[in-house]
C-alpha atoms as a PDB file:
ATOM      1  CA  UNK A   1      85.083  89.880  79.225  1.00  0.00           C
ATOM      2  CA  UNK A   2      81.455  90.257  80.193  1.00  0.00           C
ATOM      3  CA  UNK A   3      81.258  94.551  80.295  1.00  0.00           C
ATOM      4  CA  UNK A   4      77.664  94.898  79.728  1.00  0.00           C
ATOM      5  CA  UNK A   5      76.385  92.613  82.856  1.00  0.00           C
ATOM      6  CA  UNK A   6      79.020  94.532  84.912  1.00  0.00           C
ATOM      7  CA  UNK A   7      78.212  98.368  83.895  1.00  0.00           C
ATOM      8  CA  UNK A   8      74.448  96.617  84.673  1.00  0.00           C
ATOM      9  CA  UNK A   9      75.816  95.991  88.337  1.00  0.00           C
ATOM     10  CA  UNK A  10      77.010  98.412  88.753  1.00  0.00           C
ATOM     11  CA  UNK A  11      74.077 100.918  87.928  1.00  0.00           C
ATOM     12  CA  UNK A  12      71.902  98.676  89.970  1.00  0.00           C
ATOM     13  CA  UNK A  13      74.512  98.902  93.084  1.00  0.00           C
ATOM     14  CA  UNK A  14      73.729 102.973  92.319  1.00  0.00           C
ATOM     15  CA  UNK A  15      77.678 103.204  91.257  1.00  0.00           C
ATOM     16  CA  UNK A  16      76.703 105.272  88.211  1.00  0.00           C
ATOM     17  CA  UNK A  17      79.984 107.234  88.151  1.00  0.00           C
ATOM     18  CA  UNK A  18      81.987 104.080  88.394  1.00  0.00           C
ATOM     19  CA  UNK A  19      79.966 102.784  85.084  1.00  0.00           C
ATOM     20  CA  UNK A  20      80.745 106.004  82.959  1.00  0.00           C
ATOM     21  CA  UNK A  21      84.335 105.519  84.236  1.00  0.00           C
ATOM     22  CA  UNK A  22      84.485 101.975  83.289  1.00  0.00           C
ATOM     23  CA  UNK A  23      82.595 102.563  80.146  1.00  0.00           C
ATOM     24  CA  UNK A  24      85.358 105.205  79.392  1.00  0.00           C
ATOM     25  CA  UNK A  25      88.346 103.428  80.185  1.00  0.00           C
ATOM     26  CA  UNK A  26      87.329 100.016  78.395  1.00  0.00           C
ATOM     27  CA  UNK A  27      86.940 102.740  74.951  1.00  0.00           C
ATOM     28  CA  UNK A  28      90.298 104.150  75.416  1.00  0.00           C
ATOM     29  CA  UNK A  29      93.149 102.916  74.004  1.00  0.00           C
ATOM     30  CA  UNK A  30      95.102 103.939  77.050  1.00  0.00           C
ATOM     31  CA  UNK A  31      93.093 102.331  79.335  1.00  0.00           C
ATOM     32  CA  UNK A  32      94.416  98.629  79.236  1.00  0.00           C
ATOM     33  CA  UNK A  33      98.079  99.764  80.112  1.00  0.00           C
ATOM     34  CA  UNK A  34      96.692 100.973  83.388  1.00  0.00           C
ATOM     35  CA  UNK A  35      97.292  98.673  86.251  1.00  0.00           C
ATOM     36  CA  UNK A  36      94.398  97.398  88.489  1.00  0.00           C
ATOM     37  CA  UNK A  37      94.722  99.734  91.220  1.00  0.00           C
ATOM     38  CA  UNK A  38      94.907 102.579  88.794  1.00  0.00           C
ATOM     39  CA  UNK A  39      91.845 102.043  86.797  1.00  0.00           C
ATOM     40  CA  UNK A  40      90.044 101.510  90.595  1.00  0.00           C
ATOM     41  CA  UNK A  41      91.408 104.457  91.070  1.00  0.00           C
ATOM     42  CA  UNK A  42      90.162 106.013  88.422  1.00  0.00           C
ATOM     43  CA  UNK A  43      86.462 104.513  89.172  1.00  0.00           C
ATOM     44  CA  UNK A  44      86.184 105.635  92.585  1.00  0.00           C
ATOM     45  CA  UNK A  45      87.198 109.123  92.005  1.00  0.00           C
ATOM     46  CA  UNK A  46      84.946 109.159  89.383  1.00  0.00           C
ATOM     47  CA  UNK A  47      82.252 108.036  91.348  1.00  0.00           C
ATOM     48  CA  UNK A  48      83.367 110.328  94.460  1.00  0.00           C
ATOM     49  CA  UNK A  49      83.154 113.142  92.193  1.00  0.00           C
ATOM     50  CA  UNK A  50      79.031 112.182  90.908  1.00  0.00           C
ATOM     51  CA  UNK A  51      78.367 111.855  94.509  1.00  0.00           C
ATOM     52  CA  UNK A  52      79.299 115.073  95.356  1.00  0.00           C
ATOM     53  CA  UNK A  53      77.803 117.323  92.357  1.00  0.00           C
ATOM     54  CA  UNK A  54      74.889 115.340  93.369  1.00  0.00           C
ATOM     55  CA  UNK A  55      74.934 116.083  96.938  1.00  0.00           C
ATOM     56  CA  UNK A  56      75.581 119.796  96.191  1.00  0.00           C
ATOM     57  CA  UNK A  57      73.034 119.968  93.624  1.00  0.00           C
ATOM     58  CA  UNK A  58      70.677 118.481  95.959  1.00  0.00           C
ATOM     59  CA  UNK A  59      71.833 120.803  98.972  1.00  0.00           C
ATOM     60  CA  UNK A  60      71.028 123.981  96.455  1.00  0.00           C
ATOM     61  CA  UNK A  61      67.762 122.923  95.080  1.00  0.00           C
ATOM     62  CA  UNK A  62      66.456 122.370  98.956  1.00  0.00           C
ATOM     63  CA  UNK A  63      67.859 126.095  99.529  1.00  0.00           C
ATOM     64  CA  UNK A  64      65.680 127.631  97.372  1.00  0.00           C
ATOM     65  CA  UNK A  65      68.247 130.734  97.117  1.00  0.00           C
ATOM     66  CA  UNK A  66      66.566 134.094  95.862  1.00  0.00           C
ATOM     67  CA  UNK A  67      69.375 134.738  93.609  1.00  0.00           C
ATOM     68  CA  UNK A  68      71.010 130.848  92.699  1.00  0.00           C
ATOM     69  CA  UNK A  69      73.555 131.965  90.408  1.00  0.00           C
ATOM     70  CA  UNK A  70      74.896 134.696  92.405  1.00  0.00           C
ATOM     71  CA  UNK A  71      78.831 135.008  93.062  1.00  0.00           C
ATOM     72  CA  UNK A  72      81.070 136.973  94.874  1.00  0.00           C
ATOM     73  CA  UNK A  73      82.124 138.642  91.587  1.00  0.00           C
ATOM     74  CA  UNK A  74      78.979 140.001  90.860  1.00  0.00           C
ATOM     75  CA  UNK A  75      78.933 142.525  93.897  1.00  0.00           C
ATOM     76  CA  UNK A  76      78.357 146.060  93.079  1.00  0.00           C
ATOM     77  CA  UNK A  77      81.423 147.807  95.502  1.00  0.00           C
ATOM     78  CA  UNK A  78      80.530 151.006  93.136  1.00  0.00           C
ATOM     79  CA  UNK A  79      77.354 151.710  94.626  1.00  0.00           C
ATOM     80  CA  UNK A  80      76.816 153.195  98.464  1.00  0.00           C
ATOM     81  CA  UNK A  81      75.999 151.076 100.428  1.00  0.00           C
ATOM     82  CA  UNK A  82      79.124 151.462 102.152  1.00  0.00           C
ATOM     83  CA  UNK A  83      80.606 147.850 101.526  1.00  0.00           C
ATOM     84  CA  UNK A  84      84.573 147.696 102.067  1.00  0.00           C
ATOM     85  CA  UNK A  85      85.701 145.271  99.449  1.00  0.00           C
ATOM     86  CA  UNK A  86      89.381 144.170 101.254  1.00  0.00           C
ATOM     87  CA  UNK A  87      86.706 142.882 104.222  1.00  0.00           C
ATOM     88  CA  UNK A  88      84.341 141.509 101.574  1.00  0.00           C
ATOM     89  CA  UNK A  89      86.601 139.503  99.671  1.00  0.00           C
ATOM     90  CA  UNK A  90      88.435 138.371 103.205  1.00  0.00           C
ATOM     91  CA  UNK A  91      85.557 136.999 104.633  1.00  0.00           C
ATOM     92  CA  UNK A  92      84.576 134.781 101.453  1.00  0.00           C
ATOM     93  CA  UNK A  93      88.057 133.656 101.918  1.00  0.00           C
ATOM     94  CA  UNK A  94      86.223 131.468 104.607  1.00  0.00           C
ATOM     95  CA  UNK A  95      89.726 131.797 106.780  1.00  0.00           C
ATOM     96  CA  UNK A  96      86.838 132.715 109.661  1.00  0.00           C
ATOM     97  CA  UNK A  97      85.224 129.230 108.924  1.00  0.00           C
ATOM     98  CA  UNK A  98      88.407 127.840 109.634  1.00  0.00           C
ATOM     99  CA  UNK A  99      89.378 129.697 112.953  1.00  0.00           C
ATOM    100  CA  UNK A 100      85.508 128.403 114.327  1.00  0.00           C
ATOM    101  CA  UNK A 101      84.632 132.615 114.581  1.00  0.00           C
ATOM    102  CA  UNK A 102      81.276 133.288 114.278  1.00  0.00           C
ATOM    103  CA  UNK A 103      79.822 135.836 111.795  1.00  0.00           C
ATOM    104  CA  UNK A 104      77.173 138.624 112.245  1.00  0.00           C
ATOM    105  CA  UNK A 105      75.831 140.366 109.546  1.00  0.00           C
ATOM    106  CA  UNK A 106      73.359 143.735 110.320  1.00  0.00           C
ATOM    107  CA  UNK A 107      71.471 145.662 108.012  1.00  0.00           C
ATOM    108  CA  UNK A 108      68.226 146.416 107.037  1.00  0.00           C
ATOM    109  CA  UNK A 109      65.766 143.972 106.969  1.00  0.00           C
ATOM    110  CA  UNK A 110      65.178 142.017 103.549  1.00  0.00           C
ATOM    111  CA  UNK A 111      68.976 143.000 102.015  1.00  0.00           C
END
């Protein structure tokens, strides 16, 4: 079986994660007891998966966030700046996002 001309297509289609996949699952010992389907499968998730990171990646590095790495489990709820932490943690649930509410957040200007 030709591999290397088909990982080749494969990058040149821009179906990088389907070439690491490939790549993987021809090195495995596992990976020839895996029906067709399966190992396509395999591939496109793979290569649904790049896709995404990439998008994402893409999506933060056009945000230019002030603080990139920040996460809802670095808040502070022990200083005063009178932040409830049930309402907090409820709306990064995102069950708002879901219901189509809209959110409106007031403060000073620049926090």
């Amino acid at each position: 079986m030709l591999t290397h001309p088909t990982l080749d297509q494969m990058n040149a289609l821009g179906l990088a994660g389907m070439a690491t996949a490939y790549r993987e699952l021809i090195e495995q010992a596992h990976g020839n007891d895996l029906s067709f389907d399966e190992r396509l499968g395999l591939m496109l998730d793979r290569e649904i998966a790049v896709r995404t990171d990439r998008r994402l990646t893409n999506r933060l590095a056009t945000a230019r966030l002030r603080f990139a790495n920040a996460s809802i489990e670095d808040i502070d709820f022990g200083s005063h700046r009178g932040l409830d932490r049930r309402n907090v943690l409820s709306l990064a649930q995102g069950a708002w996002l879901k219901a189509n509410e809209n959110l409106i957040l007031t403060g000073q200007t620049g926090t």
